[in-house]
PDB file of N, CA and C in Angstrom:
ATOM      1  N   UNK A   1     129.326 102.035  74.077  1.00  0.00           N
ATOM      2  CA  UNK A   1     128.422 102.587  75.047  1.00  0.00           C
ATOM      3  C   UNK A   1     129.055 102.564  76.442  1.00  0.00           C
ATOM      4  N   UNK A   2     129.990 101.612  76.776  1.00  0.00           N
ATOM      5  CA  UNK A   2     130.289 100.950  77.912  1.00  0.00           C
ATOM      6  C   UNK A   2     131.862 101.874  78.134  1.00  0.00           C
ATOM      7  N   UNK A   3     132.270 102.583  77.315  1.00  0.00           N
ATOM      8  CA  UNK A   3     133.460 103.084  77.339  1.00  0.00           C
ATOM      9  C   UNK A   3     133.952 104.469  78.116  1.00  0.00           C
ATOM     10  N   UNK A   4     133.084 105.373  78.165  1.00  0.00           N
ATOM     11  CA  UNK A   4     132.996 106.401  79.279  1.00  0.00           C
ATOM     12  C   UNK A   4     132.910 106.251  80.359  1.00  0.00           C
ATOM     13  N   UNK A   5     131.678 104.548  80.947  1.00  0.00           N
ATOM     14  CA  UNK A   5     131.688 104.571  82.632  1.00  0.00           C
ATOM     15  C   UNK A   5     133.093 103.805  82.890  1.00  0.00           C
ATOM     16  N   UNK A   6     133.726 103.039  81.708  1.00  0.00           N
ATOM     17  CA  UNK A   6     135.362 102.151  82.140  1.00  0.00           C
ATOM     18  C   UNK A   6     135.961 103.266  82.470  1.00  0.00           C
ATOM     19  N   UNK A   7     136.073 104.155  81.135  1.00  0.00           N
ATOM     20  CA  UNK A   7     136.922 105.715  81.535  1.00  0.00           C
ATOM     21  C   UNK A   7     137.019 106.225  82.899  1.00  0.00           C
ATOM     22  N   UNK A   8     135.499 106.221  83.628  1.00  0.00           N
ATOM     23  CA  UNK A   8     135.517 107.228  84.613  1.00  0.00           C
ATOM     24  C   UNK A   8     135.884 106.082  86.189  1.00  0.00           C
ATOM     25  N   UNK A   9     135.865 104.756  86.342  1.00  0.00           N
ATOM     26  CA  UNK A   9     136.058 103.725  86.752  1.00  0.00           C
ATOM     27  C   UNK A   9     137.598 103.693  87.085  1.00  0.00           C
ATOM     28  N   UNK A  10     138.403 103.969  86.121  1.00  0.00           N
ATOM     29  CA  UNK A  10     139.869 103.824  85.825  1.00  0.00           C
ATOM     30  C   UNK A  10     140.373 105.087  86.418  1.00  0.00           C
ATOM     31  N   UNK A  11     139.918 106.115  86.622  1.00  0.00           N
ATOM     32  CA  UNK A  11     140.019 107.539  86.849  1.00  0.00           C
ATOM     33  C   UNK A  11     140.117 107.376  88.487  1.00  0.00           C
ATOM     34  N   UNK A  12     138.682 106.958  88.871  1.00  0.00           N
ATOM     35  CA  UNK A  12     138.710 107.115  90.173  1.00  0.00           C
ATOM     36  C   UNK A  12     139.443 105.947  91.019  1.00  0.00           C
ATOM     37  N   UNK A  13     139.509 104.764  90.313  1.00  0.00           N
ATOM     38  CA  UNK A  13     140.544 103.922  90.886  1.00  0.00           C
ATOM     39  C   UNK A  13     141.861 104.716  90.792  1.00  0.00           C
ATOM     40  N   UNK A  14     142.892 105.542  90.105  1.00  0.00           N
ATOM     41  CA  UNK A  14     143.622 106.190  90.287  1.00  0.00           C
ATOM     42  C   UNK A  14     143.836 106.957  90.796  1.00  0.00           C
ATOM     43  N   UNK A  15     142.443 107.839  91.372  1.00  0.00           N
ATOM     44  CA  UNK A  15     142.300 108.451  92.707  1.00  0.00           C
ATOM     45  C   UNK A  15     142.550 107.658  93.884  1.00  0.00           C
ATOM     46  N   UNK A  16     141.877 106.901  94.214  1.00  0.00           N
ATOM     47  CA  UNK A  16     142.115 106.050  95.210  1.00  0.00           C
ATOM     48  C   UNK A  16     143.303 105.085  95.328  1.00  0.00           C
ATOM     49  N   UNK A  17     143.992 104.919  93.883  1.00  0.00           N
ATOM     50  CA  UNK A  17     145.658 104.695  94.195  1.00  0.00           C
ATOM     51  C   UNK A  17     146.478 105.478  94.936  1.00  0.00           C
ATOM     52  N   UNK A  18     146.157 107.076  94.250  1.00  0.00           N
ATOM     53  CA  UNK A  18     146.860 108.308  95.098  1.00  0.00           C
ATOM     54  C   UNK A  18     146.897 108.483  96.223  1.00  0.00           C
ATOM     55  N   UNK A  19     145.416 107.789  96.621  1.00  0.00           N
ATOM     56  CA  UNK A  19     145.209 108.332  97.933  1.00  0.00           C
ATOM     57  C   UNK A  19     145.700 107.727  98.763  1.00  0.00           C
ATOM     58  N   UNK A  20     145.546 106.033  98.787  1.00  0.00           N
ATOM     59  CA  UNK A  20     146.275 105.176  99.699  1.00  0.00           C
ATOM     60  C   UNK A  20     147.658 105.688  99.612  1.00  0.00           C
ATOM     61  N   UNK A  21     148.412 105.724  98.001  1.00  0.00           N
ATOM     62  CA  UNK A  21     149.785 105.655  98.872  1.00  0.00           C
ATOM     63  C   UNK A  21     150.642 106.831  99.123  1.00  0.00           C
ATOM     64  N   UNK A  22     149.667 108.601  99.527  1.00  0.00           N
ATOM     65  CA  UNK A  22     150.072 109.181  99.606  1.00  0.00           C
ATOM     66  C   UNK A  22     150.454 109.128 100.830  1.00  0.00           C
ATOM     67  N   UNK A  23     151.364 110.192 101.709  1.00  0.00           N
ATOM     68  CA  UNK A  23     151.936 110.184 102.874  1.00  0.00           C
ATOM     69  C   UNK A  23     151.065 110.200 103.772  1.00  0.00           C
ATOM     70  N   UNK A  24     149.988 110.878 103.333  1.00  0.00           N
ATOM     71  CA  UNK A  24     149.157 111.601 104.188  1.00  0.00           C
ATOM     72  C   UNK A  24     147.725 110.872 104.210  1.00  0.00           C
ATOM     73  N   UNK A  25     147.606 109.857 103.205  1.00  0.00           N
ATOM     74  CA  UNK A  25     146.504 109.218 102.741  1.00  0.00           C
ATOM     75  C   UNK A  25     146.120 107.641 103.668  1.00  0.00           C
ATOM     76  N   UNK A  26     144.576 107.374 103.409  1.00  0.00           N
ATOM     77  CA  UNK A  26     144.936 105.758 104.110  1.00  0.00           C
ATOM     78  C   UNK A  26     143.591 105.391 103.106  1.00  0.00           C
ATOM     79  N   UNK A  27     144.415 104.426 103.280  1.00  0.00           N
ATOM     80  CA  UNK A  27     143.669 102.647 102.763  1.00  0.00           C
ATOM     81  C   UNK A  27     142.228 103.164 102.596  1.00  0.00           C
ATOM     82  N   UNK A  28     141.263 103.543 104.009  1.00  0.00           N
ATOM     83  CA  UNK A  28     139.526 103.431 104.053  1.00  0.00           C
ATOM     84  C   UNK A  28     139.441 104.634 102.993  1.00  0.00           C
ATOM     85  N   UNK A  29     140.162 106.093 103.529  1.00  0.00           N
ATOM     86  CA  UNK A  29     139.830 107.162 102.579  1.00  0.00           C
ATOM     87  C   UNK A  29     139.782 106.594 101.228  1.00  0.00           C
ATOM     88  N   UNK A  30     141.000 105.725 100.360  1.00  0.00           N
ATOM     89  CA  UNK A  30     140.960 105.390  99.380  1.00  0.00           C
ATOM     90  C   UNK A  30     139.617 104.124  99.086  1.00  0.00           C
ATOM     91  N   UNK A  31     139.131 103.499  99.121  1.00  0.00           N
ATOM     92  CA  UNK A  31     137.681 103.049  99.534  1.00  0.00           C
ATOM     93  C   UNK A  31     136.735 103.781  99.239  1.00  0.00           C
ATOM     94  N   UNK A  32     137.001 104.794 100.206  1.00  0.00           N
ATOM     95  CA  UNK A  32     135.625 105.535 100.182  1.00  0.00           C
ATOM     96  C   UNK A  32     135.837 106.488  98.621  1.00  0.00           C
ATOM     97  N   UNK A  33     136.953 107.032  98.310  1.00  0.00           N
ATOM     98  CA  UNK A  33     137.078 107.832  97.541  1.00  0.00           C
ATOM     99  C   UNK A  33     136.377 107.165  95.965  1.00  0.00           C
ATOM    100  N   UNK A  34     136.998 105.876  96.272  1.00  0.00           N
ATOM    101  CA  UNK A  34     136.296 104.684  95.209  1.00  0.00           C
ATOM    102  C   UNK A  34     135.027 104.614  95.008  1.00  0.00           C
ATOM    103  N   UNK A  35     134.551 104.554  96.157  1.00  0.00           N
ATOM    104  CA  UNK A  35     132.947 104.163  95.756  1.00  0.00           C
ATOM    105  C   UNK A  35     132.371 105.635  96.040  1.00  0.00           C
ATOM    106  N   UNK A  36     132.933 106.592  96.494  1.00  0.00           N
ATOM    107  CA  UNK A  36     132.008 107.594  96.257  1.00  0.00           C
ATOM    108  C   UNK A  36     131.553 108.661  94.784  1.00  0.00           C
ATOM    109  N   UNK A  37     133.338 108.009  94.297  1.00  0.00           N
ATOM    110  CA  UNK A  37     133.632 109.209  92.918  1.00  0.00           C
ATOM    111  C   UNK A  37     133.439 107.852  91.811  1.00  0.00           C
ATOM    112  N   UNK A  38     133.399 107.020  92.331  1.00  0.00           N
ATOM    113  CA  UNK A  38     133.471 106.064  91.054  1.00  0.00           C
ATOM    114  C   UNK A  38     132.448 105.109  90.876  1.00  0.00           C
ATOM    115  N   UNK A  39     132.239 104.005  91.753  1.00  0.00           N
ATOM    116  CA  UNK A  39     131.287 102.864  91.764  1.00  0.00           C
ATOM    117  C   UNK A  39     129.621 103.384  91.663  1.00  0.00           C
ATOM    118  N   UNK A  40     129.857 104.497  93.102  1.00  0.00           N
ATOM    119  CA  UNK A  40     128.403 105.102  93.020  1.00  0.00           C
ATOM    120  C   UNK A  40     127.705 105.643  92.052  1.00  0.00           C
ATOM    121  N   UNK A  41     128.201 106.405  91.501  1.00  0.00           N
ATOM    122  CA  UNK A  41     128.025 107.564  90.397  1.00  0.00           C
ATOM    123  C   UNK A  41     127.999 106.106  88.671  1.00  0.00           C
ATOM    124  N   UNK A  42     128.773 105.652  88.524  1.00  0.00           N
ATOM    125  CA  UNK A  42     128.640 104.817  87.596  1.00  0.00           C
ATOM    126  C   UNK A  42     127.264 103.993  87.845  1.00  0.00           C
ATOM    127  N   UNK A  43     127.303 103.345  88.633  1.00  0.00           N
ATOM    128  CA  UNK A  43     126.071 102.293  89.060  1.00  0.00           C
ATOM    129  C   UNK A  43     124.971 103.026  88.857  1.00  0.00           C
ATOM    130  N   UNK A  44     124.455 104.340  89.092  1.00  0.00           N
ATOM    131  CA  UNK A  44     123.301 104.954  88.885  1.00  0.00           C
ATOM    132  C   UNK A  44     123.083 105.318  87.552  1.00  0.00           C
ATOM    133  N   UNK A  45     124.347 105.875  87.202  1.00  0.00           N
ATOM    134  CA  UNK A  45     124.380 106.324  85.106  1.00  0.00           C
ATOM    135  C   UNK A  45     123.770 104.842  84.833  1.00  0.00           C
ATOM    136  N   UNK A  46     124.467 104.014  84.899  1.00  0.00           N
ATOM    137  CA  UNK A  46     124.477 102.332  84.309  1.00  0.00           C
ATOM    138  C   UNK A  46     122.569 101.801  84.159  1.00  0.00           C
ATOM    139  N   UNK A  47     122.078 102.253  85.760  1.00  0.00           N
ATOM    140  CA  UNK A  47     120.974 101.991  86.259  1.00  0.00           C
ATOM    141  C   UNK A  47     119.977 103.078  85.047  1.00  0.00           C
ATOM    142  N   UNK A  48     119.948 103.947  85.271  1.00  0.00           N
ATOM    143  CA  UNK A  48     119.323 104.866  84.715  1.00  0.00           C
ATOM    144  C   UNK A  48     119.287 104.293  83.171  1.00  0.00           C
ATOM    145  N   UNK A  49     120.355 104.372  82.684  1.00  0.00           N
ATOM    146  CA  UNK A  49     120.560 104.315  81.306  1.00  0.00           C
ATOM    147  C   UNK A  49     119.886 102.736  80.640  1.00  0.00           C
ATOM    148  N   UNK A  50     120.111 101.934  81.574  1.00  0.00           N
ATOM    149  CA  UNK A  50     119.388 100.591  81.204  1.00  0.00           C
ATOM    150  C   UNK A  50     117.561 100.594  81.874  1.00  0.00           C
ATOM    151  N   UNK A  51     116.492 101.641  81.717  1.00  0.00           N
ATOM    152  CA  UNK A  51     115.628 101.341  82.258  1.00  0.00           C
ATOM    153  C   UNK A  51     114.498 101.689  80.621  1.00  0.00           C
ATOM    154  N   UNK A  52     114.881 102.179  79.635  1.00  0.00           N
ATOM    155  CA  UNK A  52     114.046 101.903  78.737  1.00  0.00           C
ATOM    156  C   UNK A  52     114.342 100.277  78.140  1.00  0.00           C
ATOM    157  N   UNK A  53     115.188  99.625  78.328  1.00  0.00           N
ATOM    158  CA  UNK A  53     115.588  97.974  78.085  1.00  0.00           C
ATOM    159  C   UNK A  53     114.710  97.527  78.831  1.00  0.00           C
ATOM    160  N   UNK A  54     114.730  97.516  80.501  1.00  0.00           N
ATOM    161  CA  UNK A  54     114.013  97.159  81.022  1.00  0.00           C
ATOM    162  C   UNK A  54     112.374  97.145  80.898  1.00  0.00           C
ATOM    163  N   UNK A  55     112.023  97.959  80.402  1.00  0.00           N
ATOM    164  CA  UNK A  55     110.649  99.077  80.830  1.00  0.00           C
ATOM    165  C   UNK A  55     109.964  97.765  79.016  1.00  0.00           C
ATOM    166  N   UNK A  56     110.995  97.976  78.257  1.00  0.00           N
ATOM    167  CA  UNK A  56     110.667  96.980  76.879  1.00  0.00           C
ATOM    168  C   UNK A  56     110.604  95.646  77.043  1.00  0.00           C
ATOM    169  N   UNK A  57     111.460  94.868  78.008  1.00  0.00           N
ATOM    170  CA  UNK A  57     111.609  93.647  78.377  1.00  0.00           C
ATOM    171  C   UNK A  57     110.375  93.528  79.228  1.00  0.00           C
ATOM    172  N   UNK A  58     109.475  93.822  79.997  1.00  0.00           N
ATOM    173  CA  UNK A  58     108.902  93.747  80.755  1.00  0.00           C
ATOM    174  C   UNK A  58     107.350  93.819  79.966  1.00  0.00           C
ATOM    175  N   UNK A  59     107.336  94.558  78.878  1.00  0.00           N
ATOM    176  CA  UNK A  59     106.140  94.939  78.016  1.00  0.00           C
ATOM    177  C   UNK A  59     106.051  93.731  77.414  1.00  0.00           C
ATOM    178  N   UNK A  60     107.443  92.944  76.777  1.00  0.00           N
ATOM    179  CA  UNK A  60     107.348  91.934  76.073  1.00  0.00           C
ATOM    180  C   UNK A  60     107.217  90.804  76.452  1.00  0.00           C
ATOM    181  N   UNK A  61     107.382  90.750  77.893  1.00  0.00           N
ATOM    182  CA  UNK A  61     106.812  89.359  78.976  1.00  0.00           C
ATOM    183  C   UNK A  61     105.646  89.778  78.901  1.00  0.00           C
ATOM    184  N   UNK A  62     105.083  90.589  79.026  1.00  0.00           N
ATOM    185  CA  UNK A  62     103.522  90.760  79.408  1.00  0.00           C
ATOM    186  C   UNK A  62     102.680  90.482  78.402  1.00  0.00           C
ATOM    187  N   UNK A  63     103.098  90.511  76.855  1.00  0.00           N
ATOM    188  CA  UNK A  63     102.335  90.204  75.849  1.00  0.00           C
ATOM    189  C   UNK A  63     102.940  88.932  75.785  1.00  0.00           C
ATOM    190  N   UNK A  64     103.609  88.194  75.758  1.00  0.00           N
ATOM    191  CA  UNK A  64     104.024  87.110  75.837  1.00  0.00           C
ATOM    192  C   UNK A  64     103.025  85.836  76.816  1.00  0.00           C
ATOM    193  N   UNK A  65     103.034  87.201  77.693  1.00  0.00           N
ATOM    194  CA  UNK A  65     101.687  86.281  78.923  1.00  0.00           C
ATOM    195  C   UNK A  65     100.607  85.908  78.523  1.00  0.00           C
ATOM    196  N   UNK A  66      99.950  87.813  77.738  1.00  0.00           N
ATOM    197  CA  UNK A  66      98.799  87.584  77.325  1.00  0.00           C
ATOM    198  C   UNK A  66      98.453  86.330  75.663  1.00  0.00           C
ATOM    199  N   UNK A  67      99.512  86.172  75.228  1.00  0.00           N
ATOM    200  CA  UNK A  67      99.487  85.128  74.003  1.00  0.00           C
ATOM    201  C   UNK A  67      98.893  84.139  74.622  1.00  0.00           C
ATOM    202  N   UNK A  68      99.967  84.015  75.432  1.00  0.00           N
ATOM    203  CA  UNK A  68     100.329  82.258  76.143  1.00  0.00           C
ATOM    204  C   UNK A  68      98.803  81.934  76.516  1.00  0.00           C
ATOM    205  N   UNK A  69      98.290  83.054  77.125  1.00  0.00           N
ATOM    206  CA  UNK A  69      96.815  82.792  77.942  1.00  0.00           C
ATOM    207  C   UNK A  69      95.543  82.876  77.186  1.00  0.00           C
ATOM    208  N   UNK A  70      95.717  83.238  75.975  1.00  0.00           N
ATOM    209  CA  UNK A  70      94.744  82.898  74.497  1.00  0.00           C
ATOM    210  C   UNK A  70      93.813  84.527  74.984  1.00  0.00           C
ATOM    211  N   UNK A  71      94.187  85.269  75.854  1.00  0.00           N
ATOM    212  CA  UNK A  71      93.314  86.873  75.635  1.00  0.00           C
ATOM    213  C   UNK A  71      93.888  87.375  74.213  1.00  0.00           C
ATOM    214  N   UNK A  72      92.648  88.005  73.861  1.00  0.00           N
ATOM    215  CA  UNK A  72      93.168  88.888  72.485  1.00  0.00           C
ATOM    216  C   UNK A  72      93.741  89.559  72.645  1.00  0.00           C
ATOM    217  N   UNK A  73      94.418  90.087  71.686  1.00  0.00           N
ATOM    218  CA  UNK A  73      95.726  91.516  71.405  1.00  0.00           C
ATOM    219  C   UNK A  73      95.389  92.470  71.672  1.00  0.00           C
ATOM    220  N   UNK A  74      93.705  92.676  71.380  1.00  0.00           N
ATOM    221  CA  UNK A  74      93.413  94.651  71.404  1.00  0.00           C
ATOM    222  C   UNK A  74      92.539  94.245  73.063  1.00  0.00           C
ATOM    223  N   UNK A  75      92.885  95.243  73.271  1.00  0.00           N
ATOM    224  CA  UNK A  75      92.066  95.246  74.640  1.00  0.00           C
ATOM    225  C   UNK A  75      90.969  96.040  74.044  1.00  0.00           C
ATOM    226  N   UNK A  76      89.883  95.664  75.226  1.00  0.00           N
ATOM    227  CA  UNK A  76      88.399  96.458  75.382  1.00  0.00           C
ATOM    228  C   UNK A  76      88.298  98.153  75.727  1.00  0.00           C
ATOM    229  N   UNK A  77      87.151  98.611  75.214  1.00  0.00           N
ATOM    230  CA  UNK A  77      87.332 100.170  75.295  1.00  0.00           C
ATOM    231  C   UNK A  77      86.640 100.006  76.925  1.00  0.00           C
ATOM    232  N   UNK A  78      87.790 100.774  77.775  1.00  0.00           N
ATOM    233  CA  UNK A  78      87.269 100.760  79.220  1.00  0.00           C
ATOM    234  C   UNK A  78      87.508 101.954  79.579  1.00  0.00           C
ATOM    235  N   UNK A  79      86.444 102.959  78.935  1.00  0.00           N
ATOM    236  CA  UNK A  79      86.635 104.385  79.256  1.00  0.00           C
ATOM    237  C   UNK A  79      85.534 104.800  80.032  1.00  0.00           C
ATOM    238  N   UNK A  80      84.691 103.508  79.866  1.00  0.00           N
ATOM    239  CA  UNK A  80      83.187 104.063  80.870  1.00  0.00           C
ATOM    240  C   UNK A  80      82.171 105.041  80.284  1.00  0.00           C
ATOM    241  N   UNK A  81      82.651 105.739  79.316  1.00  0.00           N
ATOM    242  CA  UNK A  81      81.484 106.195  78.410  1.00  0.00           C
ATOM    243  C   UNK A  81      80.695 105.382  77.893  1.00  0.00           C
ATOM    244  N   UNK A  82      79.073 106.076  77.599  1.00  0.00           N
ATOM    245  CA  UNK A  82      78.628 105.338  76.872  1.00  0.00           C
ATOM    246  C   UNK A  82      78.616 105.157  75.251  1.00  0.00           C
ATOM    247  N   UNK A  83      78.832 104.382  73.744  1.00  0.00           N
ATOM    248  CA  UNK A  83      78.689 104.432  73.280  1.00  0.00           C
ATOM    249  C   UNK A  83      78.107 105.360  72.524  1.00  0.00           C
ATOM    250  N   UNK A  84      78.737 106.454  71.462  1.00  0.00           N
ATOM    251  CA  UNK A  84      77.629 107.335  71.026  1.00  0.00           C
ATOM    252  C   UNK A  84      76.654 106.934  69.732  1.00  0.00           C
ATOM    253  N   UNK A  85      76.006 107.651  69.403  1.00  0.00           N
ATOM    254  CA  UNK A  85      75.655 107.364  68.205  1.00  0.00           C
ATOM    255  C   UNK A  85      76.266 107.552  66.749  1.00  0.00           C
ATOM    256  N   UNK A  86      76.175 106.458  65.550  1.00  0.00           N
ATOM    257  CA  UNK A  86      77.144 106.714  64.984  1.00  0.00           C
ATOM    258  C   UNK A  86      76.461 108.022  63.965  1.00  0.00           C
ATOM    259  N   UNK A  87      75.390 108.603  63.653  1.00  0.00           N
ATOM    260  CA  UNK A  87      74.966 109.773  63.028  1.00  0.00           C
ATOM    261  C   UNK A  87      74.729 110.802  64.251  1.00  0.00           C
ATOM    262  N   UNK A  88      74.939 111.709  63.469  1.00  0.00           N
ATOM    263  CA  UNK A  88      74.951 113.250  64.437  1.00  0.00           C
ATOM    264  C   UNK A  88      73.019 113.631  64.128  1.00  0.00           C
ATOM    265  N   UNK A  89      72.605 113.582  65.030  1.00  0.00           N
ATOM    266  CA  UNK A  89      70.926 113.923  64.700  1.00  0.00           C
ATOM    267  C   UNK A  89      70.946 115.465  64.379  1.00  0.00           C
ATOM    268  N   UNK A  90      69.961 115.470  63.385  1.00  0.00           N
ATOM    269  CA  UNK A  90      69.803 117.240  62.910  1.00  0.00           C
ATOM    270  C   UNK A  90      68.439 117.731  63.783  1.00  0.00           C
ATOM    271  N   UNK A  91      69.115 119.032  63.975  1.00  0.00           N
ATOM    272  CA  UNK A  91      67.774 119.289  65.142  1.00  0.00           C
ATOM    273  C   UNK A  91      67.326 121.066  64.105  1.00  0.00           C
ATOM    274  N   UNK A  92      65.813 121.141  64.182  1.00  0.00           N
ATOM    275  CA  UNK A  92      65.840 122.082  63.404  1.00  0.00           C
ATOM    276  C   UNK A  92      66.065 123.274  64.235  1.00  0.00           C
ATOM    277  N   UNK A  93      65.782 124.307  63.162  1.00  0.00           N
ATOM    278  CA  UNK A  93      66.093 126.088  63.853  1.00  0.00           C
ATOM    279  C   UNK A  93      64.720 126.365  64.381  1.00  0.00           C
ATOM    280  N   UNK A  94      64.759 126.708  65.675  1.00  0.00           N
ATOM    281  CA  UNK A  94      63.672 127.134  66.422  1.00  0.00           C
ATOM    282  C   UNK A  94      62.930 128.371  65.731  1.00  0.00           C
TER     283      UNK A  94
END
């Protein structure tokens, strides 16, 4: 999974090798070239890509909470309707 953002990591550090030690190149450009083509862009894929982990880890503390705290599993119907009836009443033909 982890092998495309190393790929693209290794890439732009070799950009930013070029860049420092070209004639024409310096040190900050190479920096910036780093974190703009490489660190940045990875860190957000990375971010993005780890937020259904997160989004699951966070569901599973929360039932974890609700155990710990002896509330039941199913929650209450909180739709604010009222209860209907459970037969459909027959109404005759006018």
């Amino acid at each position: 999974m982890y092998i495309v953002p190393i790929a693209w990591l290794y890439v732009a550090l070799m950009m930013s090798v070029a860049e420092a030690t070209n004639s024409n190149g310096t040190v900050l450009g190479a920096v910036i070239t780093f974190l703009l083509y490489g660190a940045l862009p990875v860190g957000l894929i990375l971010y993005f890509m780890g937020s259904p982990g997160r989004r699951r880890a966070i569901k599973a503390r929360e039932s974890a909470e609700r155990d710990a705290a002896g509330a039941p599993s199913v929650q209450p119907d909180t739709g604010g309707l009222p209860p209907g009836d459970p037969v459909t009443p027959v109404r005759k033909e006018p």
